[in-house]
C-alpha atoms as a PDB file:
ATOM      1  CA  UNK A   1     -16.323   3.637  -2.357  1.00  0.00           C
ATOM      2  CA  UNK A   2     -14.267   0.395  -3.568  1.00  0.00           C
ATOM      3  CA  UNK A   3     -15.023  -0.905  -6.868  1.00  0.00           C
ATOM      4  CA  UNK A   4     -14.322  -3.692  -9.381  1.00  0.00           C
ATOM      5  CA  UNK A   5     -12.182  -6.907  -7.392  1.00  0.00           C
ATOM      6  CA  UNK A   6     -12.004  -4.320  -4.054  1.00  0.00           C
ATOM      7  CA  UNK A   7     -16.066  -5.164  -4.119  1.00  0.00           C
ATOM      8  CA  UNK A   8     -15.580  -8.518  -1.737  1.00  0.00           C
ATOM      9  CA  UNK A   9     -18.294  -9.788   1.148  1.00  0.00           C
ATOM     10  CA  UNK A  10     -14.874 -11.078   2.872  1.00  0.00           C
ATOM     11  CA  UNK A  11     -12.544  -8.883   4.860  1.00  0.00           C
ATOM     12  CA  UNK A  12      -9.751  -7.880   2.457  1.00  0.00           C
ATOM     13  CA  UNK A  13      -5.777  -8.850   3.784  1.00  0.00           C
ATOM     14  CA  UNK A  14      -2.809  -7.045   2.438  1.00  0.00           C
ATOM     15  CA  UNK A  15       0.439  -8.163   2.863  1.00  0.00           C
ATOM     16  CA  UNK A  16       2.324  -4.881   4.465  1.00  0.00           C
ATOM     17  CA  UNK A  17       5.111  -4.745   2.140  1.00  0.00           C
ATOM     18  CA  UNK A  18       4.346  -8.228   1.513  1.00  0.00           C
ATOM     19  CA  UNK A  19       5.707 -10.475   3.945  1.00  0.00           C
ATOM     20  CA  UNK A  20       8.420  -8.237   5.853  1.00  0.00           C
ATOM     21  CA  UNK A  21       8.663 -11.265   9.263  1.00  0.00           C
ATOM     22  CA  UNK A  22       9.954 -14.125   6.530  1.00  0.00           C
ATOM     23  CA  UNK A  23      11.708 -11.877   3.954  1.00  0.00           C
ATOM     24  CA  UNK A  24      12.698  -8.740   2.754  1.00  0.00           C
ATOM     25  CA  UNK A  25      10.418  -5.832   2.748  1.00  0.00           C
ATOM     26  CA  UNK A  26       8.741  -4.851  -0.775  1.00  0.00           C
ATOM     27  CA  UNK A  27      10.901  -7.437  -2.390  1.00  0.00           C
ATOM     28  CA  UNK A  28       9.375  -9.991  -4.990  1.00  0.00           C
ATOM     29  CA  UNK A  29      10.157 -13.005  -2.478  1.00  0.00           C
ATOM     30  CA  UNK A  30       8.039 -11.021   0.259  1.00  0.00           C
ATOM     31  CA  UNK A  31       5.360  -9.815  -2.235  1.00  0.00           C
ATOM     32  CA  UNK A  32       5.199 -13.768  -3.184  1.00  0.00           C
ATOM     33  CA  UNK A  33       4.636 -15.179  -0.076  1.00  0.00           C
ATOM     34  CA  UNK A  34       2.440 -12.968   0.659  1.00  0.00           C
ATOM     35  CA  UNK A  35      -0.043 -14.271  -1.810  1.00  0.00           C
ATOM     36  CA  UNK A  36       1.394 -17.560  -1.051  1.00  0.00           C
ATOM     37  CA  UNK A  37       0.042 -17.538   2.872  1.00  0.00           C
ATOM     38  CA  UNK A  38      -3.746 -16.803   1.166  1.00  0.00           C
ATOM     39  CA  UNK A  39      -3.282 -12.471   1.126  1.00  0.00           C
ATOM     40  CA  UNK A  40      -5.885 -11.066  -1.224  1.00  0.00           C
ATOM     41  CA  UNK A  41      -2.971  -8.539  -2.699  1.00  0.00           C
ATOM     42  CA  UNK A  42      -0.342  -6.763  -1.173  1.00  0.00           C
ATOM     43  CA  UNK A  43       0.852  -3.521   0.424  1.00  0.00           C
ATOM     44  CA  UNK A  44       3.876  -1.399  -0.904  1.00  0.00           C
ATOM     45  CA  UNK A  45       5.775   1.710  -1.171  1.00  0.00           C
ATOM     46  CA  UNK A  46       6.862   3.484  -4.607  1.00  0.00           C
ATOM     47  CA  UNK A  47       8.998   6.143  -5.103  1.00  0.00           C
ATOM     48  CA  UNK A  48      11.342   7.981  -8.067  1.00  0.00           C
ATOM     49  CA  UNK A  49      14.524   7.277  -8.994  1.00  0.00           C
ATOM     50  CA  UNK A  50      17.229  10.259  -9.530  1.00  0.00           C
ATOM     51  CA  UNK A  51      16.280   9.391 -13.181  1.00  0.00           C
ATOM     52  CA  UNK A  52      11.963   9.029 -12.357  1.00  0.00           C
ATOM     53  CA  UNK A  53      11.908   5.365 -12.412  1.00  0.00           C
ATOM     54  CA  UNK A  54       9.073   4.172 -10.359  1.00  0.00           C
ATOM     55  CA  UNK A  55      10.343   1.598  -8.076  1.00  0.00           C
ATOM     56  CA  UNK A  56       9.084  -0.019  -4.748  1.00  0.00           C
ATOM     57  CA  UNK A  57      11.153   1.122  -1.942  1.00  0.00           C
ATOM     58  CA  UNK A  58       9.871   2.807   1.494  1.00  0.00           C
ATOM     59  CA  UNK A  59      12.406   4.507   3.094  1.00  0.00           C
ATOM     60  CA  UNK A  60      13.696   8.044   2.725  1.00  0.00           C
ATOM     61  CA  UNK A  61      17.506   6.925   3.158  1.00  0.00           C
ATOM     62  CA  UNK A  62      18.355   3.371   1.870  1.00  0.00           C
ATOM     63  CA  UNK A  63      20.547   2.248   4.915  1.00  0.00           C
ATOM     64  CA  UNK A  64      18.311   0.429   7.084  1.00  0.00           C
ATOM     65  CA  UNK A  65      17.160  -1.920   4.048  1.00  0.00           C
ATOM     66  CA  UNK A  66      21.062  -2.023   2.136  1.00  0.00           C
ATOM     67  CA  UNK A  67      23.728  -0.727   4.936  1.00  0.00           C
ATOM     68  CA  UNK A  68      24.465   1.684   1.976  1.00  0.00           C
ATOM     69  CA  UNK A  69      24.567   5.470   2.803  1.00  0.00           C
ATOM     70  CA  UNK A  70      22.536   8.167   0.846  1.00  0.00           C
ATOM     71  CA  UNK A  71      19.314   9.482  -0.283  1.00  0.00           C
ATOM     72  CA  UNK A  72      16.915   6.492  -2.468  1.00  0.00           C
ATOM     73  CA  UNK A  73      16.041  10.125  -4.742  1.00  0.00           C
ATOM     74  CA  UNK A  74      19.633  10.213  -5.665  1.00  0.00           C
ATOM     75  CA  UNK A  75      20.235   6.609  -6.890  1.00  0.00           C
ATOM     76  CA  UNK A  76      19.831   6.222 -10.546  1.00  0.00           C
ATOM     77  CA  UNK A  77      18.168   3.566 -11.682  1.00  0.00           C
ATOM     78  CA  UNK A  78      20.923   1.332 -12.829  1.00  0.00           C
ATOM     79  CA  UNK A  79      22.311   1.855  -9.419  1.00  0.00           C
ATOM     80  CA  UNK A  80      19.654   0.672  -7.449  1.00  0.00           C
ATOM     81  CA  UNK A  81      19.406  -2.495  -9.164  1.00  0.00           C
ATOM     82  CA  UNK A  82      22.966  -2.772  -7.532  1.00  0.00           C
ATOM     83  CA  UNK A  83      21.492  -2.405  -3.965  1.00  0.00           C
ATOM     84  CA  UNK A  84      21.120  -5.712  -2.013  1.00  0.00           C
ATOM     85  CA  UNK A  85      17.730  -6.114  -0.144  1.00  0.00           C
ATOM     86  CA  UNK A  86      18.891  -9.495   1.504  1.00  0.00           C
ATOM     87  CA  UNK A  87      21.452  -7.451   4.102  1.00  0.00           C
ATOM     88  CA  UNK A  88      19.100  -7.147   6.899  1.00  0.00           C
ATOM     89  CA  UNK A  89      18.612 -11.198   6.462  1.00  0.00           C
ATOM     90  CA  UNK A  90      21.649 -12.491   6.218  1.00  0.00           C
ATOM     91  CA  UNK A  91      20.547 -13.956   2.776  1.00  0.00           C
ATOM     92  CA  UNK A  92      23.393 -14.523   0.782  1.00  0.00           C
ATOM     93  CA  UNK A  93      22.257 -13.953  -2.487  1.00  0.00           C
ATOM     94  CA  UNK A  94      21.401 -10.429  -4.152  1.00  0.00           C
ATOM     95  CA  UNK A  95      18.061  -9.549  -3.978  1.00  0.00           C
ATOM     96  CA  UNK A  96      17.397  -6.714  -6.121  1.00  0.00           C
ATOM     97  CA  UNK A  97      14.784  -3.693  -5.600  1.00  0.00           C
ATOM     98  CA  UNK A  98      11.711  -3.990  -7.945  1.00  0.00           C
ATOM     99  CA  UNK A  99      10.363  -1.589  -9.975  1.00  0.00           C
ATOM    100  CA  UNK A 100       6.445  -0.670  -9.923  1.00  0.00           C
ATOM    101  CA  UNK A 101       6.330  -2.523 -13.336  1.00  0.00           C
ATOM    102  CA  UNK A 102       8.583  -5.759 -12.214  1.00  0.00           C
ATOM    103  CA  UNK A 103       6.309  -6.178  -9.128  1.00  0.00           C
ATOM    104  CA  UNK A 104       2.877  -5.808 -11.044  1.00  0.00           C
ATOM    105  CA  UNK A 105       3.991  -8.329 -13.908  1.00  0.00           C
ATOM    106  CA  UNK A 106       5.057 -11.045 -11.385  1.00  0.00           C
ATOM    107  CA  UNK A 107       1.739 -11.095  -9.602  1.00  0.00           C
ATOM    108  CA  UNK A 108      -0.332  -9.815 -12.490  1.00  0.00           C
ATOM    109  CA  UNK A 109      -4.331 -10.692 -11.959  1.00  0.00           C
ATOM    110  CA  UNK A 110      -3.767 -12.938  -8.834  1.00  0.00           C
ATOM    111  CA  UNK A 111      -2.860  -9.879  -6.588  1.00  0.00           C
ATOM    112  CA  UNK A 112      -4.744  -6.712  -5.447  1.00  0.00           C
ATOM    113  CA  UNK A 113      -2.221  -3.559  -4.679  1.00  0.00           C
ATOM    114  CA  UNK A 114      -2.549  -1.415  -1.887  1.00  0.00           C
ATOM    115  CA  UNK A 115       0.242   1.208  -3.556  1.00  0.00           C
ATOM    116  CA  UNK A 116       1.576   4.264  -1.022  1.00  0.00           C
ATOM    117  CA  UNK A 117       3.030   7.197  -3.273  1.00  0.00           C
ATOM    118  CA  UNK A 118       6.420   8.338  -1.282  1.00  0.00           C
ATOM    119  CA  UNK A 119       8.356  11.179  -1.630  1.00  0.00           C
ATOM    120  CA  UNK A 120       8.619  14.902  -0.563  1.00  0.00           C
ATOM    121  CA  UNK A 121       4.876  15.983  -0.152  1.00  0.00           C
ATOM    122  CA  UNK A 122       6.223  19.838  -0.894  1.00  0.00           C
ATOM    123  CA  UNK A 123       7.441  19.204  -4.398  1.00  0.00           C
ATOM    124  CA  UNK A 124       4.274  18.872  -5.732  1.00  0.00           C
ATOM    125  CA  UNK A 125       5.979  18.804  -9.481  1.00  0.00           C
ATOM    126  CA  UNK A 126       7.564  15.539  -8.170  1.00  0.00           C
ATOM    127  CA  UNK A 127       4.605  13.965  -6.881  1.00  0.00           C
ATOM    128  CA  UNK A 128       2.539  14.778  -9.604  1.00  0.00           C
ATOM    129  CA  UNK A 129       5.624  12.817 -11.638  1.00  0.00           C
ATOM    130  CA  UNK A 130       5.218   9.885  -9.381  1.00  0.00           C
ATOM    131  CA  UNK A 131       1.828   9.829  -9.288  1.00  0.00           C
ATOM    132  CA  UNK A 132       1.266   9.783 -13.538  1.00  0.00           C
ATOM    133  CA  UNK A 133       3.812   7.291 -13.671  1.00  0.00           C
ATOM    134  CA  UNK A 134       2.852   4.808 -11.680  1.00  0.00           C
ATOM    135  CA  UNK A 135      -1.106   5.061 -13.294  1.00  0.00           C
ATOM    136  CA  UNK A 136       0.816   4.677 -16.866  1.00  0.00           C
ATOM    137  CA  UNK A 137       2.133   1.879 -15.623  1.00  0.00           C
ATOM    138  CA  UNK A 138      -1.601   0.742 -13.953  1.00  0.00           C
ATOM    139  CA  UNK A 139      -2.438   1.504 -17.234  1.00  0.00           C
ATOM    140  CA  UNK A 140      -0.344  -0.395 -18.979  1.00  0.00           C
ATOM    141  CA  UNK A 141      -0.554  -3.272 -17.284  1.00  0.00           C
ATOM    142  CA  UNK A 142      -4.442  -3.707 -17.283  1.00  0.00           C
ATOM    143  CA  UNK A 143      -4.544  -3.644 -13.503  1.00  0.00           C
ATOM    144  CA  UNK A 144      -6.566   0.097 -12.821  1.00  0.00           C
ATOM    145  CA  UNK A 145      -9.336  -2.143 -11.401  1.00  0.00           C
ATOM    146  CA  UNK A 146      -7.199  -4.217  -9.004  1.00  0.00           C
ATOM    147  CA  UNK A 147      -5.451  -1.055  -7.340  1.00  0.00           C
ATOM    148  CA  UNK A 148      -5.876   1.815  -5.286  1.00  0.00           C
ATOM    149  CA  UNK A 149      -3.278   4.341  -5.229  1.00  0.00           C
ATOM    150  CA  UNK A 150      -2.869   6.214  -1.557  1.00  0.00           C
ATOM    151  CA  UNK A 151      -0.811   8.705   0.292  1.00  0.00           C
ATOM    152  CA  UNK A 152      -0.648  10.591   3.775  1.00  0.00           C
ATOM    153  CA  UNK A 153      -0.320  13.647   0.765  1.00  0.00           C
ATOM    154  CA  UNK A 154      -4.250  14.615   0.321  1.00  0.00           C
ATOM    155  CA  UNK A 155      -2.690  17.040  -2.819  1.00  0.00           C
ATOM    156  CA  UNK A 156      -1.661  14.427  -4.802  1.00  0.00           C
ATOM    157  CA  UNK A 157      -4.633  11.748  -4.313  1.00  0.00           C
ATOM    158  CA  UNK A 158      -7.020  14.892  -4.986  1.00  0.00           C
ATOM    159  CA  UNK A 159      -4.419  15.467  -8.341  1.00  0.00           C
ATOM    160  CA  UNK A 160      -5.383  11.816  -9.096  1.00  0.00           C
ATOM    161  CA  UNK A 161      -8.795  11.853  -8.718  1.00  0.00           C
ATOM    162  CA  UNK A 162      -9.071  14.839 -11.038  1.00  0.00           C
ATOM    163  CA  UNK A 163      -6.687  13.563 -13.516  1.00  0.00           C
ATOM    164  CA  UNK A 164      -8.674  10.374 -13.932  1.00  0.00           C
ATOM    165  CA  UNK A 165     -11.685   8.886 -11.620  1.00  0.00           C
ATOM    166  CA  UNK A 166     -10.922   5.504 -12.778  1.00  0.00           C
ATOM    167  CA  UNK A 167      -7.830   5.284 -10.910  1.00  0.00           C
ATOM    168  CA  UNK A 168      -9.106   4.074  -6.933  1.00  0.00           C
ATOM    169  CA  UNK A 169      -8.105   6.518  -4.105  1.00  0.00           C
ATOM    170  CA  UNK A 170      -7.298   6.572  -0.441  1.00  0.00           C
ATOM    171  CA  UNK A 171      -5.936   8.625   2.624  1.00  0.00           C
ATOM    172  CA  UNK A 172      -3.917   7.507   4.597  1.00  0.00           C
ATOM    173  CA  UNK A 173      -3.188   9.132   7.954  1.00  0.00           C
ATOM    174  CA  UNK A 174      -2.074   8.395  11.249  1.00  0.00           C
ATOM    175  CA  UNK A 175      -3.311  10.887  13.907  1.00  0.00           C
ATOM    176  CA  UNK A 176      -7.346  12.121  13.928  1.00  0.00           C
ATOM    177  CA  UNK A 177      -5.933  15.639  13.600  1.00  0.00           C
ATOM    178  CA  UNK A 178      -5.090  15.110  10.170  1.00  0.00           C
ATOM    179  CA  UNK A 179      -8.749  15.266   9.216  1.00  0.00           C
ATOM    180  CA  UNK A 180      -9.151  18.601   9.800  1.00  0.00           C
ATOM    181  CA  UNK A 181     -11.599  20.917   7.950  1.00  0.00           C
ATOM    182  CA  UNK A 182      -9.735  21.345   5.250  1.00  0.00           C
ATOM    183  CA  UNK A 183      -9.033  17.735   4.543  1.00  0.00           C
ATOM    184  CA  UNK A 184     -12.852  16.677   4.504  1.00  0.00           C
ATOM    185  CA  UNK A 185     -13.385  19.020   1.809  1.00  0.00           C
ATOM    186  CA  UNK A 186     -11.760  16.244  -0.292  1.00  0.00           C
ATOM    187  CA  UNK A 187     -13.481  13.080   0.637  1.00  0.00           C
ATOM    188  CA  UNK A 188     -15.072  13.450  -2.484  1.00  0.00           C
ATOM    189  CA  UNK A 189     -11.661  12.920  -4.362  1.00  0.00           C
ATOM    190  CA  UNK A 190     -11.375   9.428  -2.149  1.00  0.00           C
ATOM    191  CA  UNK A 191     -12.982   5.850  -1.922  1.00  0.00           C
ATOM    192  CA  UNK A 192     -11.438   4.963   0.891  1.00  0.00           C
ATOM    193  CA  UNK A 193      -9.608   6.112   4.687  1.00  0.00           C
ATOM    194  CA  UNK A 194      -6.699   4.430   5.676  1.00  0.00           C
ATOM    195  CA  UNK A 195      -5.900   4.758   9.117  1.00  0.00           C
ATOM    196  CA  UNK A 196      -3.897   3.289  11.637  1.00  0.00           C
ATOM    197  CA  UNK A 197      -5.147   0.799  13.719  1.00  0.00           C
ATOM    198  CA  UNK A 198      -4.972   2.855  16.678  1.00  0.00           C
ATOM    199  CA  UNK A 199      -7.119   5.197  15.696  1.00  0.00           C
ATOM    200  CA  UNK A 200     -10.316   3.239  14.118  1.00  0.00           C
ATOM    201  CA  UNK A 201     -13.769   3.666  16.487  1.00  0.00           C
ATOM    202  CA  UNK A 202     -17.069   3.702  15.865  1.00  0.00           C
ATOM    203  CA  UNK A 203     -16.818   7.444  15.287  1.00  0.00           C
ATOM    204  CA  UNK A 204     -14.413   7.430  12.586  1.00  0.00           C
ATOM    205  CA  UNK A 205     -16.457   4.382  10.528  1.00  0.00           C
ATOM    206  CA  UNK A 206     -19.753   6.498  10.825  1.00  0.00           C
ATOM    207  CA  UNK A 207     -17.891   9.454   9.126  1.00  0.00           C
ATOM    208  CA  UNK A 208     -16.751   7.218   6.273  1.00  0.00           C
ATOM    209  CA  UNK A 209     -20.343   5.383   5.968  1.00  0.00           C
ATOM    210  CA  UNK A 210     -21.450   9.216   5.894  1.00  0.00           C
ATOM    211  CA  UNK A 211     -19.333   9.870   2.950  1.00  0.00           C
ATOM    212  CA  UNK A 212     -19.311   6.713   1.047  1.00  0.00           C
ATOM    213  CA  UNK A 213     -16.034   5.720   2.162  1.00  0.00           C
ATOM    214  CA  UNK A 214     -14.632   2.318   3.274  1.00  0.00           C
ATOM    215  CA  UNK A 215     -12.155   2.081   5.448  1.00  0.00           C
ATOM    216  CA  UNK A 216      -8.871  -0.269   5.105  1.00  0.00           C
ATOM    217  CA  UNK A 217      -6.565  -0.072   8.168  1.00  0.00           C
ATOM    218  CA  UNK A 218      -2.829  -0.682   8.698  1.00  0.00           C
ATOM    219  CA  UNK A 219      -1.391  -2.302  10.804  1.00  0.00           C
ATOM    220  CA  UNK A 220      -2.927  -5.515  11.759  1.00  0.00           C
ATOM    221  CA  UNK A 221      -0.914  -8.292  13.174  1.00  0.00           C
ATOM    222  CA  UNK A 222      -2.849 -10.111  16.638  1.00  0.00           C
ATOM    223  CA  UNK A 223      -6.503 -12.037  16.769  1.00  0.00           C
ATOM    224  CA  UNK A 224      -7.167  -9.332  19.348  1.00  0.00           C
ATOM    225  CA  UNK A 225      -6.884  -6.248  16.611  1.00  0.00           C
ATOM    226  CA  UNK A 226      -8.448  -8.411  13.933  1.00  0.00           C
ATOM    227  CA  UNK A 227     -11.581  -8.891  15.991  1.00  0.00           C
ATOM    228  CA  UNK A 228     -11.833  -5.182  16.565  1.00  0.00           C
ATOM    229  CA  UNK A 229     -11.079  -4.658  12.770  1.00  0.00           C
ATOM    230  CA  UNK A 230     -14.304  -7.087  11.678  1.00  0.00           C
ATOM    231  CA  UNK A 231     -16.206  -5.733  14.563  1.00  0.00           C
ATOM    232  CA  UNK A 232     -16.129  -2.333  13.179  1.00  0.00           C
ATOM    233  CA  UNK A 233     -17.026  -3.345   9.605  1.00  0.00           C
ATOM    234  CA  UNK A 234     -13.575  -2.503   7.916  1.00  0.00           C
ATOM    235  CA  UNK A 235     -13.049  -3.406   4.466  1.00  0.00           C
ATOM    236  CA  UNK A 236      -9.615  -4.525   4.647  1.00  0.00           C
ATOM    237  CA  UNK A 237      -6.446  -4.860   6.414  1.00  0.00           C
ATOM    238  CA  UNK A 238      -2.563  -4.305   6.283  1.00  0.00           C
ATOM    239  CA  UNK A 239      -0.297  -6.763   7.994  1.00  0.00           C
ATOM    240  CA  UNK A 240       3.161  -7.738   8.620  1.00  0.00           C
ATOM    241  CA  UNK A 241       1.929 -10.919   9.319  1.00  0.00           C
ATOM    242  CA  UNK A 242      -0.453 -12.218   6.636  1.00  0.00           C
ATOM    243  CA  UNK A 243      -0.051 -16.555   6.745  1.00  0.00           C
ATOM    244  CA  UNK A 244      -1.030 -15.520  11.056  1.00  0.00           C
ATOM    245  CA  UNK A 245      -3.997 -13.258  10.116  1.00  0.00           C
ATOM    246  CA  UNK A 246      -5.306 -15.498   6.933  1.00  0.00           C
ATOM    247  CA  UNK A 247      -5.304 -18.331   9.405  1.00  0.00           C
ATOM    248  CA  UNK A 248      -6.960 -16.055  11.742  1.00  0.00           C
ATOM    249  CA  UNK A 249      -9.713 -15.161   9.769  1.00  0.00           C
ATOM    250  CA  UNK A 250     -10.388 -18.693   8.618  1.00  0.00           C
ATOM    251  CA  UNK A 251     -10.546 -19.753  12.326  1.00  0.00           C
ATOM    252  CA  UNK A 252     -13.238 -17.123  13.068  1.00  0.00           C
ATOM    253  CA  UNK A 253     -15.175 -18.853   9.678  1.00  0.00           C
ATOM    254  CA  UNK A 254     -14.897 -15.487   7.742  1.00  0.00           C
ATOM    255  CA  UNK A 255     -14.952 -14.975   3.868  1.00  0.00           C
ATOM    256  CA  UNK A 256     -12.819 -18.436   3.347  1.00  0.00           C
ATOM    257  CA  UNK A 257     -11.322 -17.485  -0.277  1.00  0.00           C
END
């Protein structure tokens, strides 16, 4: 279960990567309007430099975000602050990736993060890298209580959990078959379920109620899907849209911040 500023009577809305319809995905602009259109925190994606930096980037391949070729794993650090996010906008000035650490100082205590660990599930070594360094940097930053760190890798959120309980936990997973057996043998390592919005019933909320678990699901963008999203009981949402959905929810009289 959600604790510390997750524990809210209001529905919860995350920017998805901030917000990805006005500017660049997981870039500080996006992250910033985000909590500028009335988000309770934001969404994003971190994953290891060639030189284990933790920075906030979702893709495997860095084309589709920088019309650069190669691999985001093979990019050192200095190089990646030589990437331009603003290519898919037509935004003339460089816009530079973030690092976990950038990101977190510019919102600080006004934001809640909704943080997906990225990367190749079967290294576990390199997870396991990820994954300390970005709760260092949680850590560091005073912020343990205003995050939850999740993953579609059960192995490394249960390698969290055991590590430290402090640090907030979820699963995220996009078909029902991913909860097999074996998976709800950890629901004790997590505080929350993540699914996609296709896939949240009745069913699915009584097995979280049954295990202590909220739910938070991604992604939310119409009225429609944020009806069936309070209807259900969720505790949160991920959208690409948050100034619609915040205006949305204050329509339907909900939780005004």
């Amino acid at each position: 279960m959600l604790t510390h500023a997750f524990e809210k009577s209001h529905l919860l809305i995350f920017g998805h990567r901030g917000s990805p319809l006005r500017f660049p995905e997981n870039s500080l602009l996006s992250f910033k309007e985000a909590m500028n259109a009335g988000a309770d925190g934001i969404e994003c994606d971190v994953r290891l430099s060639r030189d284990y930096q933790v920075f906030v980037f979702h893709d495997e391949k860095v084309l589709r975000l920088t019309h650069q070729k190669g691999s985001f794993k093979d990019y050192f650090a200095r190089d990646i602050k030589k990437l331009d996010l603003g290519y898919p906008f037509g935004i003339s000035r460089k816009i530079q990736i973030p690092t976990l650490e950038e990101l977190l100082t510019s919102l600080g205590k006004r934001s809640l993060f909704y943080i997906e660990l990225k990367g190749n599930f079967s290294l576990e070594t390199q997870m396991h890298l990820l994954a300390q360094k970005t709760m260092n940097v949680l850590k560091k930053l005073e912020l343990i209580d205003r995050s939850i760190l999740v993953s579609f890798d059960y192995k490394v959120i249960r390698w969290i959990k055991k590590k430290n309980p402090k640090y907030m936990t979820g699963l995220n997973f996009s078909k029902l078959e991913e909860l097999n057996a074996s998976r709800k043998d950890h629901f004790h390592y997590l505080d929350c379920l993540c699914p996609q919005f296709s896939l949240l019933n009745p069913s699915l909320m009584k097995e979280a109620k049954d295990h202590s678990l909220d739910v938070m699901t991604w992604v939310v963008n119409t009225k429609k899907d944020l009806c069936k999203a309070i209807r259900l009981g969720v505790k949160g949402v991920v959208t690409d849209d948050p100034k619609r959905v915040v205006r949305g929810k204050k329509k339907l009289g909900l939780g005004l911040k």
